[in-house]
Protein backbone atom coordinates (compact mmCIF):
# COMPACT_ATOMS: atom_id res chain seq x y z
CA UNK A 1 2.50 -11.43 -3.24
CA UNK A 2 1.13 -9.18 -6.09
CA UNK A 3 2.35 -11.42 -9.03
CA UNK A 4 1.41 -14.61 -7.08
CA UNK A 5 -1.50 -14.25 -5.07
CA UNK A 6 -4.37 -13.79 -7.40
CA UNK A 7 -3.14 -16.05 -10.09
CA UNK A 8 -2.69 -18.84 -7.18
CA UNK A 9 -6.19 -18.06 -5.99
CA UNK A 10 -7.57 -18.57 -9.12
CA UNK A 11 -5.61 -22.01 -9.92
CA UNK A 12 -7.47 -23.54 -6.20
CA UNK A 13 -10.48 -21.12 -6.04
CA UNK A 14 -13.98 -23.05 -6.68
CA UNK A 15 -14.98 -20.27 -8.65
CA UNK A 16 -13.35 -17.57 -10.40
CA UNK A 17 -15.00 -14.68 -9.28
CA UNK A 18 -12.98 -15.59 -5.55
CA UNK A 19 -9.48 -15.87 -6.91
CA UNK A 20 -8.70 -12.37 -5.44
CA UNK A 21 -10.48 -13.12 -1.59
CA UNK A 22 -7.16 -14.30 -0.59
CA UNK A 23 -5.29 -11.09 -1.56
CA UNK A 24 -8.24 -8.91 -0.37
CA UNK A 25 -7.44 -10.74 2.94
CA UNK A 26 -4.05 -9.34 2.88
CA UNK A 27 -5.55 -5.57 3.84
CA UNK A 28 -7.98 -7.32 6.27
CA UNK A 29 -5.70 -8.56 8.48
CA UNK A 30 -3.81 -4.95 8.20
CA UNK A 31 -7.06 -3.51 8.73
CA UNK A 32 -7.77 -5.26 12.15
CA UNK A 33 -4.25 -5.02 12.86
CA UNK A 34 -3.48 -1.47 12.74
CA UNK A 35 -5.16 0.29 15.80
CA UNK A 36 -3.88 -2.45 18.08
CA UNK A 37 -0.37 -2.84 16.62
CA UNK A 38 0.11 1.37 17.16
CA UNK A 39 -1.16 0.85 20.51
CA UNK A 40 1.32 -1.73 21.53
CA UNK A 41 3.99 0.73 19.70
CA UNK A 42 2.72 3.54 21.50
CA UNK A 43 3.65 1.79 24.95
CA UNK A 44 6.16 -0.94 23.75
CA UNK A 45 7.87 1.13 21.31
CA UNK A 46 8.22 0.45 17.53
CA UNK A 47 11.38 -1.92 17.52
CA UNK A 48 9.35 -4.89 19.60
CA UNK A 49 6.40 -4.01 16.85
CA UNK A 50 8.48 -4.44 13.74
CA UNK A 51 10.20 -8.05 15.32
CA UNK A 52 6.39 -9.12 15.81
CA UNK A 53 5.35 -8.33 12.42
CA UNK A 54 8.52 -10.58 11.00
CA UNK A 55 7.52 -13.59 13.02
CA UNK A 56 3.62 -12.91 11.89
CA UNK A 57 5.51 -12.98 8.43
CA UNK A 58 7.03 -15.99 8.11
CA UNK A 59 3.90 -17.88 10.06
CA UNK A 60 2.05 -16.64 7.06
CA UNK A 61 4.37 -17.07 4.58
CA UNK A 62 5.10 -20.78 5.07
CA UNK A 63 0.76 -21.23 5.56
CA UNK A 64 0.36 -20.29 2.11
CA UNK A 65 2.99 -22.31 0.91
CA UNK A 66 1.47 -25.46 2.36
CA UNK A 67 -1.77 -24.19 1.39
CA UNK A 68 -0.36 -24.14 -2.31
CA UNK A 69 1.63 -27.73 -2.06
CA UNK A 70 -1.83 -29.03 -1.03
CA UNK A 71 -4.20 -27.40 -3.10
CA UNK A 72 -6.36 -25.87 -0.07
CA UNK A 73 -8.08 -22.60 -0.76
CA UNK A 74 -9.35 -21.65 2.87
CA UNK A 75 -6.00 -22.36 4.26
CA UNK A 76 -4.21 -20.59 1.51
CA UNK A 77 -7.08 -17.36 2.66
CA UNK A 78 -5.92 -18.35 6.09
CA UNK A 79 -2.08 -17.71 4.77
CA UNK A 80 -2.78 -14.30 3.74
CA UNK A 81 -4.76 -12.81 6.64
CA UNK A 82 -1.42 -13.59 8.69
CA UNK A 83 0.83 -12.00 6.12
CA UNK A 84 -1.79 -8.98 6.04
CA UNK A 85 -1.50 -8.87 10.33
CA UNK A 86 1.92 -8.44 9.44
CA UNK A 87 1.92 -5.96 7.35
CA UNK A 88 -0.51 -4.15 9.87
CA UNK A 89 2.75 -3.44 12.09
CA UNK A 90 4.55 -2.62 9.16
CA UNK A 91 3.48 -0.09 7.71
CA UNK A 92 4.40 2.04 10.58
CA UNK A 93 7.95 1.78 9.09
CA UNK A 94 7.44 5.28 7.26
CA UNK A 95 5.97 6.99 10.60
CA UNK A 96 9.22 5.71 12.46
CA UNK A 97 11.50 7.40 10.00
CA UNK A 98 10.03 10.56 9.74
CA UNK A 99 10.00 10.73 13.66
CA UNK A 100 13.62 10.26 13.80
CA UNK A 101 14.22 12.89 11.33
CA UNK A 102 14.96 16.25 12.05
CA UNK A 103 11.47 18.21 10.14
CA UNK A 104 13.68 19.62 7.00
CA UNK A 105 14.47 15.98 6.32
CA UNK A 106 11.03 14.47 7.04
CA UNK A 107 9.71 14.09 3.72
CA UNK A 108 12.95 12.67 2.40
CA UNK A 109 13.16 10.15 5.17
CA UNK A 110 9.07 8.98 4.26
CA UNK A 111 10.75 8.61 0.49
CA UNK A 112 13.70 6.71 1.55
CA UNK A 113 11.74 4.24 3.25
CA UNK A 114 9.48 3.78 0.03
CA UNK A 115 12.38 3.53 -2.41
CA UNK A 116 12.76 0.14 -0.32
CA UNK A 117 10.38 -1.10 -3.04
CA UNK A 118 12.94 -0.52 -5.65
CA UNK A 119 14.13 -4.17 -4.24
CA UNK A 120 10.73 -5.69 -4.28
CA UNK A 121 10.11 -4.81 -7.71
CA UNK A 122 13.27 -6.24 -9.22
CA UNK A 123 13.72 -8.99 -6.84
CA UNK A 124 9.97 -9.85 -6.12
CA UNK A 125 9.12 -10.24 -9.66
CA UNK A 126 12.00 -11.92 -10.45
CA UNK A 127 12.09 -14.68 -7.78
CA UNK A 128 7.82 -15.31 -8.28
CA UNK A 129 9.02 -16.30 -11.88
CA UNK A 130 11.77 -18.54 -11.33
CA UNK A 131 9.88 -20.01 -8.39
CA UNK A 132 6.66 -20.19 -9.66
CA UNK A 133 7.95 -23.74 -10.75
CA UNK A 134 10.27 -24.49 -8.43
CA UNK A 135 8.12 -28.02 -7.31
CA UNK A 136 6.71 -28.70 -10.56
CA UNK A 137 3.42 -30.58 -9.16
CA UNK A 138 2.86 -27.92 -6.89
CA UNK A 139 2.63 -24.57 -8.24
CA UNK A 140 3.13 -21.20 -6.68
CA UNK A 141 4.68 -23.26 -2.99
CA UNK A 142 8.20 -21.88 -3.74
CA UNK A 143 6.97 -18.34 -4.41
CA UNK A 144 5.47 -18.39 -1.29
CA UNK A 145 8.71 -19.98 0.88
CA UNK A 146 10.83 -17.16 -1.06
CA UNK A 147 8.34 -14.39 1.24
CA UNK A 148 8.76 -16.54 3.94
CA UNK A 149 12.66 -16.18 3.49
CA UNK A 150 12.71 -12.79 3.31
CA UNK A 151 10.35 -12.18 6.73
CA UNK A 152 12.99 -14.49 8.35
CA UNK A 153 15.72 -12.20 6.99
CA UNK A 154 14.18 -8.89 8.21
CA UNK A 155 14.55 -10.66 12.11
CA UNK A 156 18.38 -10.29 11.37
CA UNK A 157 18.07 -6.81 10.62
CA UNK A 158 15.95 -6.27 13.11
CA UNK A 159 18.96 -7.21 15.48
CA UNK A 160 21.02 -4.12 14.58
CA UNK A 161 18.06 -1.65 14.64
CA UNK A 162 17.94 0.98 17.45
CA UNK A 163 14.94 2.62 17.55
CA UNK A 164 13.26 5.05 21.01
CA UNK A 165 11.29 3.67 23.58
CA UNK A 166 8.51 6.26 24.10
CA UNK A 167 7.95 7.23 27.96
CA UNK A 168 5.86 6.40 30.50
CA UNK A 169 4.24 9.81 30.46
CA UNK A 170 4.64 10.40 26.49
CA UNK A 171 2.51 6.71 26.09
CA UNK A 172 -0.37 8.37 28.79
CA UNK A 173 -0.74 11.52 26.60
CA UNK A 174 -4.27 11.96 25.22
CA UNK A 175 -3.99 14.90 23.33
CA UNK A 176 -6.87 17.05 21.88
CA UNK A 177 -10.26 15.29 20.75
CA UNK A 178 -10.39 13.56 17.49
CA UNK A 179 -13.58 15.14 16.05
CA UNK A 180 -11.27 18.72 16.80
CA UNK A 181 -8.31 16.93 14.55
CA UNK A 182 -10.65 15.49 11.69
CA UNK A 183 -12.87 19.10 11.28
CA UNK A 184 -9.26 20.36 10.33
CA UNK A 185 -9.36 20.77 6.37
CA UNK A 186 -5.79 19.91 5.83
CA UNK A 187 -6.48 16.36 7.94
CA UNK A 188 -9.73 15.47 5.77
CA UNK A 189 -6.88 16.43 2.12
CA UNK A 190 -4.29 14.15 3.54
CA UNK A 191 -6.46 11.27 4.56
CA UNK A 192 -8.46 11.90 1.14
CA UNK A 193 -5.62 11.96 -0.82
CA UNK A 194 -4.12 9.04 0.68
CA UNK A 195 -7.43 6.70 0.34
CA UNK A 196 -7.45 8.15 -3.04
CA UNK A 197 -4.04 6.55 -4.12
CA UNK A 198 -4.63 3.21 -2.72
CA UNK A 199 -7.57 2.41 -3.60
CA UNK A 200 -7.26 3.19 -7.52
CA UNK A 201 -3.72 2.14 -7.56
CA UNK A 202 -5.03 -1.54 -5.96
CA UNK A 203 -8.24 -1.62 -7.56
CA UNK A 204 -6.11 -1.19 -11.04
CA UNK A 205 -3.03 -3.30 -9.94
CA UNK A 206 -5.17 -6.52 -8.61
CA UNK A 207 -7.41 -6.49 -11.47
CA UNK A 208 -4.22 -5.90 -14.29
CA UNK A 209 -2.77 -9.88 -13.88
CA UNK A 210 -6.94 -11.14 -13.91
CA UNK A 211 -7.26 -8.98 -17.57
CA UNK A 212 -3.75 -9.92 -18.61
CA UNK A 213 -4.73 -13.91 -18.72
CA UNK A 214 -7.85 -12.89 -20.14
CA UNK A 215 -6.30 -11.72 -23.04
CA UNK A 216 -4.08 -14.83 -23.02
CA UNK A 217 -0.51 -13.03 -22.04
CA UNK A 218 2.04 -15.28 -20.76
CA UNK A 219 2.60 -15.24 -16.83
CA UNK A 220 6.29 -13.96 -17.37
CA UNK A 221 4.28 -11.12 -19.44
CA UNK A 222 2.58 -9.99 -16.20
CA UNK A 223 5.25 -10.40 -14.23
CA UNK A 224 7.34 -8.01 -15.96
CA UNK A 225 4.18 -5.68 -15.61
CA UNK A 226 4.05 -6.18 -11.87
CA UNK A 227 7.43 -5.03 -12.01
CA UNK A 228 7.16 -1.72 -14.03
CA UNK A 229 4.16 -1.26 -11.63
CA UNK A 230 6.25 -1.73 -8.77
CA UNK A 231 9.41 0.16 -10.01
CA UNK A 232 6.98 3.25 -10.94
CA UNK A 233 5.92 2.97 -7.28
CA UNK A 234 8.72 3.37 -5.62
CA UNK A 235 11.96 4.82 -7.73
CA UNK A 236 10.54 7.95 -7.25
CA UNK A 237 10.83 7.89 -4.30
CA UNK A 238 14.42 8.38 -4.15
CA UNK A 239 13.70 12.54 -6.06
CA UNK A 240 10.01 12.99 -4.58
CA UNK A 241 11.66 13.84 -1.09
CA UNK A 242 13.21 16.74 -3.05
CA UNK A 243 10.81 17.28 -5.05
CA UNK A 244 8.43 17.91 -2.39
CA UNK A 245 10.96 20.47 -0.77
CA UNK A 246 11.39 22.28 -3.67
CA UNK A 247 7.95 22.65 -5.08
CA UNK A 248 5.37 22.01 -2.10
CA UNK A 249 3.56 19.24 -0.72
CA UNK A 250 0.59 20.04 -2.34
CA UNK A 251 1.84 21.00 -5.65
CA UNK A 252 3.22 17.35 -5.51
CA UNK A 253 -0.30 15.88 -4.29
CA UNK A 254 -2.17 17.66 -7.12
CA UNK A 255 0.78 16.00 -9.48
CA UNK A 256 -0.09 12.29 -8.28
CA UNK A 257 -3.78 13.09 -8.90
CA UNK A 258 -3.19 14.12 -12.62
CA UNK A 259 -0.68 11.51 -12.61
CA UNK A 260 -3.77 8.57 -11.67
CA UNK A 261 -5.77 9.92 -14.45
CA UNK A 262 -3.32 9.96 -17.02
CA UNK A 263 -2.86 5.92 -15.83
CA UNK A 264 -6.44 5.25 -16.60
CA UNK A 265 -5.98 6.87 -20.06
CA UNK A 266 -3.43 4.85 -20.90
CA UNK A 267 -5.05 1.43 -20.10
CA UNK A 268 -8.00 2.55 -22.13
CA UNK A 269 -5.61 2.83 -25.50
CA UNK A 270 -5.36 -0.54 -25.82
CA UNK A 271 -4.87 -4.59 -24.31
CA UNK A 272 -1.38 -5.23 -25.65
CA UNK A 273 1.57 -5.99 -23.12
CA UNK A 274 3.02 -2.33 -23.49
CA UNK A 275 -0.23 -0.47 -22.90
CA UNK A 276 -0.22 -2.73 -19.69
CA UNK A 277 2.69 -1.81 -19.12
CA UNK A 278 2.50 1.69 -19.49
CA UNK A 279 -0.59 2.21 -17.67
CA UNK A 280 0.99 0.42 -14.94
CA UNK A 281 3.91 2.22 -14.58
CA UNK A 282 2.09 5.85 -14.32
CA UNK A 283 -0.42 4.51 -11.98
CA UNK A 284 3.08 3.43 -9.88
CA UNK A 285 4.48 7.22 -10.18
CA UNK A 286 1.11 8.41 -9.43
CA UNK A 287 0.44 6.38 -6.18
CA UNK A 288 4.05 7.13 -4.72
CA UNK A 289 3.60 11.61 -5.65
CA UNK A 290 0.04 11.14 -4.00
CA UNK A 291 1.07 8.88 -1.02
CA UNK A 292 3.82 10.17 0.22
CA UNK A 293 3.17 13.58 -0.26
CA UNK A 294 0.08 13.12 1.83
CA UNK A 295 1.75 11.16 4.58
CA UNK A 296 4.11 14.62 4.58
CA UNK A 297 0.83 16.55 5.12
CA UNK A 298 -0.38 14.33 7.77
CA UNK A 299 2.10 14.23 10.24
CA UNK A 300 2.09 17.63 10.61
CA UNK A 301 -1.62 17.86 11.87
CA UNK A 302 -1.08 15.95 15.13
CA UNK A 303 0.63 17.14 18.12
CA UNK A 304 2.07 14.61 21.25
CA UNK A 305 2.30 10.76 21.62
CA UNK A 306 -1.32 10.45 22.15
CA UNK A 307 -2.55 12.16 19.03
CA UNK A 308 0.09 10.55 16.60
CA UNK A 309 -1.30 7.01 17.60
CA UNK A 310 -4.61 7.71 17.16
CA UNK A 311 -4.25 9.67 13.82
CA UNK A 312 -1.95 7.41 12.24
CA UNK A 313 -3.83 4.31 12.81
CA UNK A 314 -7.11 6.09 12.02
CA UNK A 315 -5.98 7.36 8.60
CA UNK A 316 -3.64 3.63 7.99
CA UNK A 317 -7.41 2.36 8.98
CA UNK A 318 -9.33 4.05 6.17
CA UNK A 319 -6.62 2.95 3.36
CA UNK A 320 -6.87 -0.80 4.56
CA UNK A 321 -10.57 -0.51 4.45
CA UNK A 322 -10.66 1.29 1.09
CA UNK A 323 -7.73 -2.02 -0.15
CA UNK A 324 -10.42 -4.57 1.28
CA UNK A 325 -13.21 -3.17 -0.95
CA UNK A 326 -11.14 -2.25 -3.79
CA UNK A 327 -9.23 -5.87 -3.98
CA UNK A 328 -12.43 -7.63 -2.96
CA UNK A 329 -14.29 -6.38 -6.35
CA UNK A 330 -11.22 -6.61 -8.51
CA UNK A 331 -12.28 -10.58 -9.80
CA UNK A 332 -15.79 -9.51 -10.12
CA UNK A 333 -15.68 -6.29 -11.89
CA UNK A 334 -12.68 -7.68 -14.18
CA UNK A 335 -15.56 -10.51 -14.74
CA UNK A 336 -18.77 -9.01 -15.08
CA UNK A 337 -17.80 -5.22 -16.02
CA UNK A 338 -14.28 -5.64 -18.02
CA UNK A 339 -10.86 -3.80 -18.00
CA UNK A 340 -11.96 -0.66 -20.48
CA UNK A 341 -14.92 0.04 -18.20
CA UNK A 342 -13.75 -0.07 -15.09
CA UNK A 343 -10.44 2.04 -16.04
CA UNK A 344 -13.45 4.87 -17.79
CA UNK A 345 -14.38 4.13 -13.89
CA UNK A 346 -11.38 5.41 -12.63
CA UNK A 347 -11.37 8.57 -14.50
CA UNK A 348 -14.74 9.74 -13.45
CA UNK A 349 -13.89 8.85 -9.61
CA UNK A 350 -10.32 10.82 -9.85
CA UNK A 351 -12.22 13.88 -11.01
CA UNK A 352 -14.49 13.50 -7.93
CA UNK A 353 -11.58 13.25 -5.77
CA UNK A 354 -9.43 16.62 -7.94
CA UNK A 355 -12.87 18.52 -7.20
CA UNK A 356 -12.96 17.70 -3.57
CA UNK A 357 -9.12 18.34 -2.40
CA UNK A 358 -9.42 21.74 -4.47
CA UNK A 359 -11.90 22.09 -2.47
CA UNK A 360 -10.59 21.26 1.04
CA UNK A 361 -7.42 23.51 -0.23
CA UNK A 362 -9.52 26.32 -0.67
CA UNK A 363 -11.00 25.85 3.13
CA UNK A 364 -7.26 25.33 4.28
CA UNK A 365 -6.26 28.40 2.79
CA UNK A 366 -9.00 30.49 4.52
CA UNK A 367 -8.42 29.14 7.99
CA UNK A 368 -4.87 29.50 8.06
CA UNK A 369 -5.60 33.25 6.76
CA UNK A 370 -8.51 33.85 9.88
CA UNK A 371 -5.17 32.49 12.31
CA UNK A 372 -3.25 34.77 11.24
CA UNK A 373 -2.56 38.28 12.86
């Protein structure tokens, strides 16, 4: 979806200031899907959540692929909502894991199910390339069966996959009231920390294949940037578990801030394929410290059934919102404002964000020192 969807947009799109609508429609359709899919997971449990997401999957998946054969924009914007619905279910695959952890192992368990986009970035990359072409008069339609595929092979895993069925009572909790949760410093860090990492890591990543044609680089060229990208997101995630245990959450948050910056820096050294690539890969390492060290943070602010739902799909809420705007303006800024810019951007908005969460760490610090005795 990241190498393909922009670059298909802009091959059908009218105009080319709306080749990235149908990959901001992606977070859209998670968006709108995310307080009603942890509501049905709440009382359904997350097993018949995950199996709906597949199916939601492959409907999308095989949209856009007809949308491509055919050459139809809307219907390839249709193609991506769905696949964004889907993803609105899963991204509750990180919550699930850490819930079936015991709490020493939590973090680990969030990282584990991150590293699964060690896969994605060698096999995603690789298969948009060598499908790309696949039906030579209609470009991009065998990427998009290849996503298809793998939705459909995610239902077969989904056979062996035992997960708990919450309670009849545990689905009726209510918990304490949300503006209680949100006034609580170390809620506002985790949710700022986490809108902070998606929205300059998409802003950056959607924009990156738009400047990379620009500049005339070969589509194999950004591929192999997508995948750096994608490989700095999620390798890490195999040592930030541990990393997290031995050094702090927040030391590890701070570290993915710092880490953002430095990406920025890097993109504004220079258009060749490695500075791409470089930049790309930092922003990946950067995203993944920031993310799922804040995830760590979040889950323990919540107490109960009740709470969980409504503070998980509040905070997976505010990312998808912050993805919508930040992929929305990615073909316009990339056209009217240009890549060095917008990445001089970046750095002034990830000082904002270093000044606030020292900020809101300070305030943490001081209530937890009025709790105690």
């Amino acid at each position: 979806m990241l190498t393909t969807l922009a670059l298909a947009g802009r091959h059908l799109a009218v105009e080319s200031a709306l080749s990235t609508l149908p990959l901001a429609l992606v977070p859209v359709g998670m968006t709108l899907t995310t307080i009603p899919a942890a509501q049905f997971m709440r009382r359904r449990g997350r097993r018949p959540g995950f199996v709906t997401a597949a199916l939601l999957g492959v409907t999308g998946a095989t949209t856009c692929a007809f949308a491509a054969g055919n050459g139809w924009f809307p219907l390839l914007c249709v193609g991506a909502f769905v696949i964004g619905t889907a993803n609105g279910f899963a991204t509750y695959y990180r919550f699930a894991a850490a819930e079936v952890s015991e709490p020493e192992f939590r973090s680990r368990a969030i990282s584990l199910v991150m590293a699964g986009g060690v896969v994605a970035a060698v096999a995603g990359s690789t298969l948009a390339t060598a499908t790309v072409d696949f039906f030579p008069e209609r470009p991009f339609t065998g990427s998009f069966a290849c996503i298809g595929a793998a939705q459909a092979l995610l239902l077969i895993v989904l056979v062996f996959v035992r997960l708990p069925v919450p309670s009849e009572a545990a689905s009726l909790e209510r918990g304490r009231p949300l503006r209680q949760i949100v006034s609580n410093p170390t809620f506002l860090m985790a949710v700022l920390g986490a809108l902070s990492s998606w929205g300059v890591m998409s802003l950056l990543m959607n924009v990156t294949p738009l400047s990379m044609d620009r500049q005339t680089h070969s589509f194999r060229d950004t591929a192999s940037v997508i995948q750096w990208h994608v490989l700095g997101m999620y390798v890490p995630s195999f040592f930030t578990g541990h990393l997290i245990r031995w050094l702090g959450e927040r030391t590890i948050m701070f570290a993915g801030v710092a880490l953002l910056a430095t990406a920025a820096w890097l993109n504004l050294a220079g258009t060749a394929v490695a500075n791409y690539m470089a930049g790309l890969a930092v922003l990946g390492v950067g995203w993944n410290f920031l993310f799922i060290s804040c995830t760590s943070i979040l889950i323990g602010t919540y107490r109960g059934e009740g709470e969980k739902a409504r503070v998980q799909s509040m905070n997976d809420f505010f990312i998808f919102v912050t993805m919508i705007l930040t992929t929305f303006w990615a073909g316009p800024l990339e056209a009217r404002v240009g890549w060095h810019e917008l990445n001089r951007l970046v750095l002034g908005v990830v000082g904002a964000v270093a000044l606030l969460m020292v900020a809101l760490r300070v305030r943490e610090g001081d209530s937890q020192l009025l709790k105690s005795p």
